[in-house]
PDB file of N, CA and C in Angstrom:
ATOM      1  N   UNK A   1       0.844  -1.179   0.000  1.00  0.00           N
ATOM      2  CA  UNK A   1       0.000   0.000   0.000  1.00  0.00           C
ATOM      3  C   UNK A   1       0.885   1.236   0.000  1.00  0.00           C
ATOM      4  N   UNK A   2       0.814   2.366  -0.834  1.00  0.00           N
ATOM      5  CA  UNK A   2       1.667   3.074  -0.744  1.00  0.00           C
ATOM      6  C   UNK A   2       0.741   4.317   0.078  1.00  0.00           C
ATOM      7  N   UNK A   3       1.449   5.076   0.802  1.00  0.00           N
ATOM      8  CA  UNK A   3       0.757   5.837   1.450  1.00  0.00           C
ATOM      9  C   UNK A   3       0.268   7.279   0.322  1.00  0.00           C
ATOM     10  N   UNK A   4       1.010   7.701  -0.213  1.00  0.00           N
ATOM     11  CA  UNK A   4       0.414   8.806  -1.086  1.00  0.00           C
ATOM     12  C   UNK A   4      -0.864   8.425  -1.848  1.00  0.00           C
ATOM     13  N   UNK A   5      -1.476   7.027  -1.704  1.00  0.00           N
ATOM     14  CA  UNK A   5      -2.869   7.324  -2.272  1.00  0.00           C
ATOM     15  C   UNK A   5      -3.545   6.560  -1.235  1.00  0.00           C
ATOM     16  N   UNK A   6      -3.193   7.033   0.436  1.00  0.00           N
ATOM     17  CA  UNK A   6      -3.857   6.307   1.730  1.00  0.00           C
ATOM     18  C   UNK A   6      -5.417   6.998   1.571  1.00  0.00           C
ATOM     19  N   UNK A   7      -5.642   8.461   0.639  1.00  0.00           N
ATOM     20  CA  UNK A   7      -7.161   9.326   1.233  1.00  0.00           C
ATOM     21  C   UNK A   7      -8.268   8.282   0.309  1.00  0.00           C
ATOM     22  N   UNK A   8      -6.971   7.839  -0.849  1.00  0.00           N
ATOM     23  CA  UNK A   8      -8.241   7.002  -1.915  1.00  0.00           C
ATOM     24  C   UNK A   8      -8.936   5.638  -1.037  1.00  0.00           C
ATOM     25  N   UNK A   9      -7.885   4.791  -0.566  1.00  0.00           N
ATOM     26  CA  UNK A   9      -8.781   3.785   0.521  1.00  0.00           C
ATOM     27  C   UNK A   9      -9.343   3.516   1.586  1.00  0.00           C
ATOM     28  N   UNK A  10      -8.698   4.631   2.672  1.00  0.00           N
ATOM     29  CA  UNK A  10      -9.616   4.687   3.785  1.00  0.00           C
ATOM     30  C   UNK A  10      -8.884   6.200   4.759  1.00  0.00           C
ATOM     31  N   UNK A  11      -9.262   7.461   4.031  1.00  0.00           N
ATOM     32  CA  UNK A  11      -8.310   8.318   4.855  1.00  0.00           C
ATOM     33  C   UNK A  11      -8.583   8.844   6.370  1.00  0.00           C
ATOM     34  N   UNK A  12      -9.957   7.851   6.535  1.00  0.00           N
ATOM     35  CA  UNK A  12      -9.847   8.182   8.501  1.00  0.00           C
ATOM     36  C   UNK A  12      -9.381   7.145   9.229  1.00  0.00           C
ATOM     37  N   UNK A  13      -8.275   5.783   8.499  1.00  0.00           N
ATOM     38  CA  UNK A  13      -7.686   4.783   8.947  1.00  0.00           C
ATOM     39  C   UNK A  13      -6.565   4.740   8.748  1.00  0.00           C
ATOM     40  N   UNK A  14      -5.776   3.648   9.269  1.00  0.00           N
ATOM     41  CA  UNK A  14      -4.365   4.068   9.102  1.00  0.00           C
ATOM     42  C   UNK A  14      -4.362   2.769   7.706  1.00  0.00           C
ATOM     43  N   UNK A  15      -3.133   2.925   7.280  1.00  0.00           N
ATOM     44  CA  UNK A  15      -2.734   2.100   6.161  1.00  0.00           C
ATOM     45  C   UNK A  15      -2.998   0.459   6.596  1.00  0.00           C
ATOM     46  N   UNK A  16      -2.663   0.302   7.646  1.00  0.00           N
ATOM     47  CA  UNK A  16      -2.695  -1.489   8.400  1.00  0.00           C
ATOM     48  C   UNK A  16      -4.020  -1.338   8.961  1.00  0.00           C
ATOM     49  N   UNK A  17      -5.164  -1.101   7.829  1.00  0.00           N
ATOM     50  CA  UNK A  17      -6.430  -0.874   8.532  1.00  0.00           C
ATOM     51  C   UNK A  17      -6.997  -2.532   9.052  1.00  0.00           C
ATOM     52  N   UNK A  18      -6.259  -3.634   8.719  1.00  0.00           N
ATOM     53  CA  UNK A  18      -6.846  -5.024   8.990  1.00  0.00           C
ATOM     54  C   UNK A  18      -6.106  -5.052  10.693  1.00  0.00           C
ATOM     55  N   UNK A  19      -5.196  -4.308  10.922  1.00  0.00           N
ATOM     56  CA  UNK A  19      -4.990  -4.395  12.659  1.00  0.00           C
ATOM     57  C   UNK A  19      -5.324  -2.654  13.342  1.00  0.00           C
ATOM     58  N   UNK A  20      -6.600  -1.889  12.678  1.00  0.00           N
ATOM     59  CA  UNK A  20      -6.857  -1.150  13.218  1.00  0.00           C
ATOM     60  C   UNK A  20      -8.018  -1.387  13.805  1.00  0.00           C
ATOM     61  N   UNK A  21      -8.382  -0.823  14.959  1.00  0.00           N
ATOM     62  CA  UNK A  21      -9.766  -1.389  15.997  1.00  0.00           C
ATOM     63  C   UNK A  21     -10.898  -0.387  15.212  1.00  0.00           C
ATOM     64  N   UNK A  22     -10.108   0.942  15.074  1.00  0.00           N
ATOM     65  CA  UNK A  22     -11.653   1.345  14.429  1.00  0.00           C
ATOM     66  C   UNK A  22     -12.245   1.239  13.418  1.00  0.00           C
ATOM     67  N   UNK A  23     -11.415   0.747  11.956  1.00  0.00           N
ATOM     68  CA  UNK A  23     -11.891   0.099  11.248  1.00  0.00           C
ATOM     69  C   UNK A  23     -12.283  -0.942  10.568  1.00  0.00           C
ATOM     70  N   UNK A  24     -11.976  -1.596  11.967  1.00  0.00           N
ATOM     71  CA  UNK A  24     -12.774  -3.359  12.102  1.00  0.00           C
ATOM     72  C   UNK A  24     -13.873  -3.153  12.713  1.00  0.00           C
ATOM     73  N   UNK A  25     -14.281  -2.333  13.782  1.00  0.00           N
ATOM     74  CA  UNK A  25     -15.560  -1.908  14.248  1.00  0.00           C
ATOM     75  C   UNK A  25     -16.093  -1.602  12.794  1.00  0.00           C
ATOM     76  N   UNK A  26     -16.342  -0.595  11.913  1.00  0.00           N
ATOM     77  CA  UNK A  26     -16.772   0.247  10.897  1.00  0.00           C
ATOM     78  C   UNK A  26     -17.104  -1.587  10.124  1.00  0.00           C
ATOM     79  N   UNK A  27     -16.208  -2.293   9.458  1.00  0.00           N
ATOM     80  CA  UNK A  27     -16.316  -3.453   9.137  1.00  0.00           C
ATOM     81  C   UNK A  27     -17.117  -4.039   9.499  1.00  0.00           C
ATOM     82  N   UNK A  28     -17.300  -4.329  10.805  1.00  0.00           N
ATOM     83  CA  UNK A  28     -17.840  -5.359  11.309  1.00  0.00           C
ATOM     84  C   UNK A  28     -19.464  -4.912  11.432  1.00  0.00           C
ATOM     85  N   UNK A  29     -19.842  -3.595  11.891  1.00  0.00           N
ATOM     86  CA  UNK A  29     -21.151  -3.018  11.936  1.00  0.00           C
ATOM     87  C   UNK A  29     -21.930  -3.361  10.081  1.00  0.00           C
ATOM     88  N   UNK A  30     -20.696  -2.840   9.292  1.00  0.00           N
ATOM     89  CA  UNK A  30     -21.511  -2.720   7.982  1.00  0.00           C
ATOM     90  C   UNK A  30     -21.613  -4.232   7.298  1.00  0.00           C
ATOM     91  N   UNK A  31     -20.469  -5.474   7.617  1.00  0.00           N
ATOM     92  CA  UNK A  31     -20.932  -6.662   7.348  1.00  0.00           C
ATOM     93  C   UNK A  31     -22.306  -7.156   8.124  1.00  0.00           C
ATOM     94  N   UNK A  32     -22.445  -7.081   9.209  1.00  0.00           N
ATOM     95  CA  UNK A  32     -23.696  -7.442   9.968  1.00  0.00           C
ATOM     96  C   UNK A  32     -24.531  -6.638   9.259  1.00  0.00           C
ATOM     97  N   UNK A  33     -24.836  -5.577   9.090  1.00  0.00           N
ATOM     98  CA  UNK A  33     -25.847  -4.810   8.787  1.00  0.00           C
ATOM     99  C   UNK A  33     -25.981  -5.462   7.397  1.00  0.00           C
ATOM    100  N   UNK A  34     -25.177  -5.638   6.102  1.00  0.00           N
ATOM    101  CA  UNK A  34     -25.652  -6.398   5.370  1.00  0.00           C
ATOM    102  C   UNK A  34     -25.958  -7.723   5.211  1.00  0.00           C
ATOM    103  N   UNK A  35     -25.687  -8.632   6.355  1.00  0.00           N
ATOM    104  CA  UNK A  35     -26.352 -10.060   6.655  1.00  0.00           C
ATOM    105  C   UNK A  35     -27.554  -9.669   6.975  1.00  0.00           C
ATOM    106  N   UNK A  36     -28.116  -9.004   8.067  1.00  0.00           N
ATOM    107  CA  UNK A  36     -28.796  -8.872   8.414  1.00  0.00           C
ATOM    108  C   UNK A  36     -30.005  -8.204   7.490  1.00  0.00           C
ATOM    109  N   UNK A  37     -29.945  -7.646   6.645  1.00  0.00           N
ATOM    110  CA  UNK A  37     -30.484  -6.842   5.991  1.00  0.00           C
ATOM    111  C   UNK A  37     -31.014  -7.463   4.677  1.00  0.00           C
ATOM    112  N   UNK A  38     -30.213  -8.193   3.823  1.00  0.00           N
ATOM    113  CA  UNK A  38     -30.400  -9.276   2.434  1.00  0.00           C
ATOM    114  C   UNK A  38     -30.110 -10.621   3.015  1.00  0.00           C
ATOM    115  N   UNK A  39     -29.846 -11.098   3.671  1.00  0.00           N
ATOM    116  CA  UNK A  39     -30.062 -12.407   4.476  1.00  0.00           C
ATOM    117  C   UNK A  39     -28.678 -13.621   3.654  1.00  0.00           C
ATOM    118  N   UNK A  40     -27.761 -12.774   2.448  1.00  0.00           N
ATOM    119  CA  UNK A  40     -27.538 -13.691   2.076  1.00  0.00           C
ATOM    120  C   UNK A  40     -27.122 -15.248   2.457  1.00  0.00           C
ATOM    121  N   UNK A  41     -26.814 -16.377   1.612  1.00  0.00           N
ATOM    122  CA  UNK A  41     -26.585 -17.633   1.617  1.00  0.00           C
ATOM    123  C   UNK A  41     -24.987 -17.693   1.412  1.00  0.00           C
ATOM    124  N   UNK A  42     -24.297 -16.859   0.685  1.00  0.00           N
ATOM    125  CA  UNK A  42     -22.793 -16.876   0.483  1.00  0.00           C
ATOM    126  C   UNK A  42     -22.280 -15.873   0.770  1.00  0.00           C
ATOM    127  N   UNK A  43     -21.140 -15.518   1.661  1.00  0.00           N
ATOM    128  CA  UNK A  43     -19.840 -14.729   1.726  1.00  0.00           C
ATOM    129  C   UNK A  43     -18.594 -14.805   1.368  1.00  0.00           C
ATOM    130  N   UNK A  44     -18.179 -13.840   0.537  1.00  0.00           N
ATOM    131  CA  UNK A  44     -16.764 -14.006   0.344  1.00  0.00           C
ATOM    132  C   UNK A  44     -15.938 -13.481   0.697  1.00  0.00           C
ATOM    133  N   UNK A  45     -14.670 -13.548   0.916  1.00  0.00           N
ATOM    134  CA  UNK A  45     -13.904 -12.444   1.454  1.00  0.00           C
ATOM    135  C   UNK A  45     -12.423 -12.664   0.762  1.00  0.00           C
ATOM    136  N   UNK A  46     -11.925 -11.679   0.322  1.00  0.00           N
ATOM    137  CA  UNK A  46     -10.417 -12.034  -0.779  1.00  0.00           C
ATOM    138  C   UNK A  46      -9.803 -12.074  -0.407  1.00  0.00           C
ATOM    139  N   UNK A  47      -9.090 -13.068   0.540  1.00  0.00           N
ATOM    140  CA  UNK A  47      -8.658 -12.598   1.632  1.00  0.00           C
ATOM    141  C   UNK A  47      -8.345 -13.884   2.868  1.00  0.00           C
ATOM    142  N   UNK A  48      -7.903 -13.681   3.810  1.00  0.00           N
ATOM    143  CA  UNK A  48      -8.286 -14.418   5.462  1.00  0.00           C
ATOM    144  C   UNK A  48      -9.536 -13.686   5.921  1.00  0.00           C
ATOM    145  N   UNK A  49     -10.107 -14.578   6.989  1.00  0.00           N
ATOM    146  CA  UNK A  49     -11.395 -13.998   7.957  1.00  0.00           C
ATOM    147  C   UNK A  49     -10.778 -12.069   8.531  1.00  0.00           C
ATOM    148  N   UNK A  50     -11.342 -11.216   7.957  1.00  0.00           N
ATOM    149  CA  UNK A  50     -10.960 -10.141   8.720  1.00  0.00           C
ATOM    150  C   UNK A  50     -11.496  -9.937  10.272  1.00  0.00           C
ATOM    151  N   UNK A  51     -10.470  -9.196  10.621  1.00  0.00           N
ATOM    152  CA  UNK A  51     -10.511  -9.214  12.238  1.00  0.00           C
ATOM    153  C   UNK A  51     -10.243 -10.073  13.146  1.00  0.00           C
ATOM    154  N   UNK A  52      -9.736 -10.784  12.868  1.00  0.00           N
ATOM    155  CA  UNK A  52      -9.197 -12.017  13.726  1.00  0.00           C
ATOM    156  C   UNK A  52      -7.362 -11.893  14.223  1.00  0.00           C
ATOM    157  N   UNK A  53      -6.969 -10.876  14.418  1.00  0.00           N
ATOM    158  CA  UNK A  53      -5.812 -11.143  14.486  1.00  0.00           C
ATOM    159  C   UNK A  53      -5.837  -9.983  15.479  1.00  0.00           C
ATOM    160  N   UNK A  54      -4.348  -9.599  16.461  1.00  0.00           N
ATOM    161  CA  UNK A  54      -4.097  -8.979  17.287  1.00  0.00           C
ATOM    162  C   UNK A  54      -5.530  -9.139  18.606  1.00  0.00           C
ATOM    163  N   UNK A  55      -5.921 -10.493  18.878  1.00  0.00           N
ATOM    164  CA  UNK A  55      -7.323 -10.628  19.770  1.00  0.00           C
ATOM    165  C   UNK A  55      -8.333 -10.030  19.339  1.00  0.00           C
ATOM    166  N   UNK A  56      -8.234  -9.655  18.063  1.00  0.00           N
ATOM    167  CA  UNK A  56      -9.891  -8.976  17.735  1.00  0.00           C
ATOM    168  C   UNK A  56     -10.409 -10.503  17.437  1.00  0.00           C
ATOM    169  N   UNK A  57     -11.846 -10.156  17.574  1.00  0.00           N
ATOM    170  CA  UNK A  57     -12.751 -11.252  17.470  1.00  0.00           C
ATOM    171  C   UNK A  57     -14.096 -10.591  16.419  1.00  0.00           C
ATOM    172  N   UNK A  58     -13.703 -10.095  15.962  1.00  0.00           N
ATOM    173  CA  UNK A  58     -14.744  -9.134  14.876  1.00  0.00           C
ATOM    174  C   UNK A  58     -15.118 -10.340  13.843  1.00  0.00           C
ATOM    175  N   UNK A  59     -14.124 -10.822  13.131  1.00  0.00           N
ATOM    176  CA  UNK A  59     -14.492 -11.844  11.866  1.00  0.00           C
ATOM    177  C   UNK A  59     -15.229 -13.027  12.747  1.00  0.00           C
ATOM    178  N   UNK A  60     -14.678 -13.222  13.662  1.00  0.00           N
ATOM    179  CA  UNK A  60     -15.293 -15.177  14.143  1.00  0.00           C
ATOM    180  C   UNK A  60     -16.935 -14.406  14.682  1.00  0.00           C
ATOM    181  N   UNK A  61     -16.997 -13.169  15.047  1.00  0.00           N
ATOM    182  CA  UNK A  61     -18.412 -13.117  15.841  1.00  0.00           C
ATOM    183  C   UNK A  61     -19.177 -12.570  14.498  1.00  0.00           C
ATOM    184  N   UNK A  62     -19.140 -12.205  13.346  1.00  0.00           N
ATOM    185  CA  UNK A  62     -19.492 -12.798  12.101  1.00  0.00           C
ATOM    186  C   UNK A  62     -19.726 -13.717  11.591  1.00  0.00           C
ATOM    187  N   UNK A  63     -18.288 -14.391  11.626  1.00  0.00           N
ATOM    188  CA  UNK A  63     -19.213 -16.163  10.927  1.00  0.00           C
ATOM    189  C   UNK A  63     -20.448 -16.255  11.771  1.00  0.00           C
ATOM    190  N   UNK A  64     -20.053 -16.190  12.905  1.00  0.00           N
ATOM    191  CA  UNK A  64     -21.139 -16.888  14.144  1.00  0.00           C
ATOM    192  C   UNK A  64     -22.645 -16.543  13.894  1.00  0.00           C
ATOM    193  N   UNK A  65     -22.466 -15.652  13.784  1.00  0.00           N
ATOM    194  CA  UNK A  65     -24.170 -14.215  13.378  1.00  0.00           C
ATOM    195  C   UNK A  65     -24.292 -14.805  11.766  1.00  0.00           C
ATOM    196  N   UNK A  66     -23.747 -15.015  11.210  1.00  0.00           N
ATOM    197  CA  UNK A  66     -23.913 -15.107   9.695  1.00  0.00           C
ATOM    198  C   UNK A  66     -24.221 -16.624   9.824  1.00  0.00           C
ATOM    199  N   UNK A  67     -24.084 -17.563  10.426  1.00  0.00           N
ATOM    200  CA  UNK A  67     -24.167 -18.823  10.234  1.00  0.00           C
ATOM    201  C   UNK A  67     -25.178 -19.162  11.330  1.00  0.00           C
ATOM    202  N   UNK A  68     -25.707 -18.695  12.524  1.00  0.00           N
ATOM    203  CA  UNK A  68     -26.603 -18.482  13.549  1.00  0.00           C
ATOM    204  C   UNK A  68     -27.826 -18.056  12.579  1.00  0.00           C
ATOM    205  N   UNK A  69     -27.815 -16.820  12.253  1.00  0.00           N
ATOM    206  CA  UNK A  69     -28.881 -16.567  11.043  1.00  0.00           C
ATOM    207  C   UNK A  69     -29.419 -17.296  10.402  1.00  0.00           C
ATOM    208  N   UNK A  70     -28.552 -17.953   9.030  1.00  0.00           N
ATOM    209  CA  UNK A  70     -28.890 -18.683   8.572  1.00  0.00           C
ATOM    210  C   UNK A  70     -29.975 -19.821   8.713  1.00  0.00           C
ATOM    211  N   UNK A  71     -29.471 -20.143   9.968  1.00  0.00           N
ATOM    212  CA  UNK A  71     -30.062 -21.261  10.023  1.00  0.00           C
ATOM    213  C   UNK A  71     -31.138 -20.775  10.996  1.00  0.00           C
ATOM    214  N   UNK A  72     -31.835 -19.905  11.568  1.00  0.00           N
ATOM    215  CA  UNK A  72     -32.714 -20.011  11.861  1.00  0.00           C
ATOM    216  C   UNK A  72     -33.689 -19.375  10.568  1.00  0.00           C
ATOM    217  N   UNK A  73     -33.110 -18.709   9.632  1.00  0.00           N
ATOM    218  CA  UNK A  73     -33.947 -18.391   8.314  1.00  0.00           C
ATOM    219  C   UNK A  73     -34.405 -19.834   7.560  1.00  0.00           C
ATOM    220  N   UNK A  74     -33.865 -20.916   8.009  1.00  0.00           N
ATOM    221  CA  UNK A  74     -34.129 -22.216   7.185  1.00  0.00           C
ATOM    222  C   UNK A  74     -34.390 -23.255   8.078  1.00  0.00           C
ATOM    223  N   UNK A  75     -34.983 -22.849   9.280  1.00  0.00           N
ATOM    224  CA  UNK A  75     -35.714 -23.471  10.000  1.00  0.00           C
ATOM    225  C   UNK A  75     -34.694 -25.079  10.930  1.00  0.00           C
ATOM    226  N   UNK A  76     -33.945 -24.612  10.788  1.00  0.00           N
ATOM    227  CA  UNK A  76     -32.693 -25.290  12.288  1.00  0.00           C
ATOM    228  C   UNK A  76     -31.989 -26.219  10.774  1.00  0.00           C
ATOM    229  N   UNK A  77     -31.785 -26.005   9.675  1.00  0.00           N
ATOM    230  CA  UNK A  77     -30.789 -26.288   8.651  1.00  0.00           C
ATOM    231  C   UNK A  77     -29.912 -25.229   8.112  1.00  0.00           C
ATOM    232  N   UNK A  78     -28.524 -25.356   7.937  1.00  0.00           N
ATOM    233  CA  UNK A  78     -27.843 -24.754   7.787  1.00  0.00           C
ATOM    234  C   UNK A  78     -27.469 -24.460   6.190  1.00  0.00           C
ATOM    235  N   UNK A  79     -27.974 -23.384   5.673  1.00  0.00           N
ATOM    236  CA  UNK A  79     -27.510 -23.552   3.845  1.00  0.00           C
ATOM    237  C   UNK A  79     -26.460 -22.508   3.884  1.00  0.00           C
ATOM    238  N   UNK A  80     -25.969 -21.778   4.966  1.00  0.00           N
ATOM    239  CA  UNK A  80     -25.218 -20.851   4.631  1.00  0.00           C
ATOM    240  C   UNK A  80     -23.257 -21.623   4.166  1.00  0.00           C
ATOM    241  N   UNK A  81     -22.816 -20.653   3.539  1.00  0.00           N
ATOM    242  CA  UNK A  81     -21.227 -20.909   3.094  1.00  0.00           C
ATOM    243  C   UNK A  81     -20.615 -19.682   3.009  1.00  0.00           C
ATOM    244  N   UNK A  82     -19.413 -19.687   3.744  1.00  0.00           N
ATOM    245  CA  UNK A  82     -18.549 -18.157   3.949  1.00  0.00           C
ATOM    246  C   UNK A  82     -17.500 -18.538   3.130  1.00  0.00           C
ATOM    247  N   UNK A  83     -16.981 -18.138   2.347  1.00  0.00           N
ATOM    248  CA  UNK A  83     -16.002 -18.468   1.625  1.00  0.00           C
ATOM    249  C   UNK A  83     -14.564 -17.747   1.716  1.00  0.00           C
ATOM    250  N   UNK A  84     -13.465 -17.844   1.977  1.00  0.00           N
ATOM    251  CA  UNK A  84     -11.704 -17.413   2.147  1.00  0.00           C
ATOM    252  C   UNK A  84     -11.203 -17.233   1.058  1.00  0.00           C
ATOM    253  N   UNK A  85     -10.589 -16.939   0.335  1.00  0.00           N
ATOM    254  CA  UNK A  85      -9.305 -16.496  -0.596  1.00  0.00           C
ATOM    255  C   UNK A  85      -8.371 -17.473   0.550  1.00  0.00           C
ATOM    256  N   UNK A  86      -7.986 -17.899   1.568  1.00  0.00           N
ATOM    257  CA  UNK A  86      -7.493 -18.534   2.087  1.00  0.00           C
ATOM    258  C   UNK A  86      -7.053 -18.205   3.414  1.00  0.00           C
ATOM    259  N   UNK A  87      -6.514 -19.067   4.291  1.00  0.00           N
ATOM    260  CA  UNK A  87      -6.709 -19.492   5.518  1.00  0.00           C
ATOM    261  C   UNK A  87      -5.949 -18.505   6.523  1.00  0.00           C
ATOM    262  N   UNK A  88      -5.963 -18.604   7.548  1.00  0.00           N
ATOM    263  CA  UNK A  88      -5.347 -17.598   8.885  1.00  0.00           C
ATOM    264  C   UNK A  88      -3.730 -17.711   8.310  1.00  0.00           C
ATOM    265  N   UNK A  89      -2.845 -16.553   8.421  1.00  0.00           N
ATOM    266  CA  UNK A  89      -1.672 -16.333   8.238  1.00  0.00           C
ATOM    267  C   UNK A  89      -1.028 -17.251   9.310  1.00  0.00           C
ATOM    268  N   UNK A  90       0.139 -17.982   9.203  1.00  0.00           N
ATOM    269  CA  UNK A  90       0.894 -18.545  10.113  1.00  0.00           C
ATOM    270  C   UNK A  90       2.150 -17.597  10.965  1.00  0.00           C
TER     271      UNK A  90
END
């Protein structure tokens, strides 16, 4: 990320916005709000689970709500699928 075009991607965050708290909050409100809102069946993310790193728990209390949902929208069956670009960094 180069910083001279930091205002084009998020200029009230810092550049390492995946270990910033306030814009994993901002994240995390507007992913819920769109589960919640279109109910979808698939998530993707290009990526690892965001928010899961430095003890945030933002991405796992997502799956949880996104896959909790689900299945009470389909009556105690689960059709939902979250999908990774791939797995937790080692």
């Amino acid at each position: 990320k180069n910083p001279k075009y930091a205002d084009f991607y998020n200029s009230n965050y810092s550049l390492d916005y995946m270990n910033d708290e306030a814009w994993m909050k901002v994240w995390y409100s507007r992913t819920l709000e769109l589960v919640d809102k279109y109910k979808p069946d698939l998530l993707y993310f290009d990526g690892s689970l965001p928010g899961t790193n430095k003890g945030m728990t933002y991405g796992l209390d997502l799956a949880s709500h996104f896959y909790n949902s689900n299945i009470q929208k389909h009556n105690g069956k689960l059709e939902a699928v979250m999908n990774l670009k791939h797995g937790p960094d080692k």
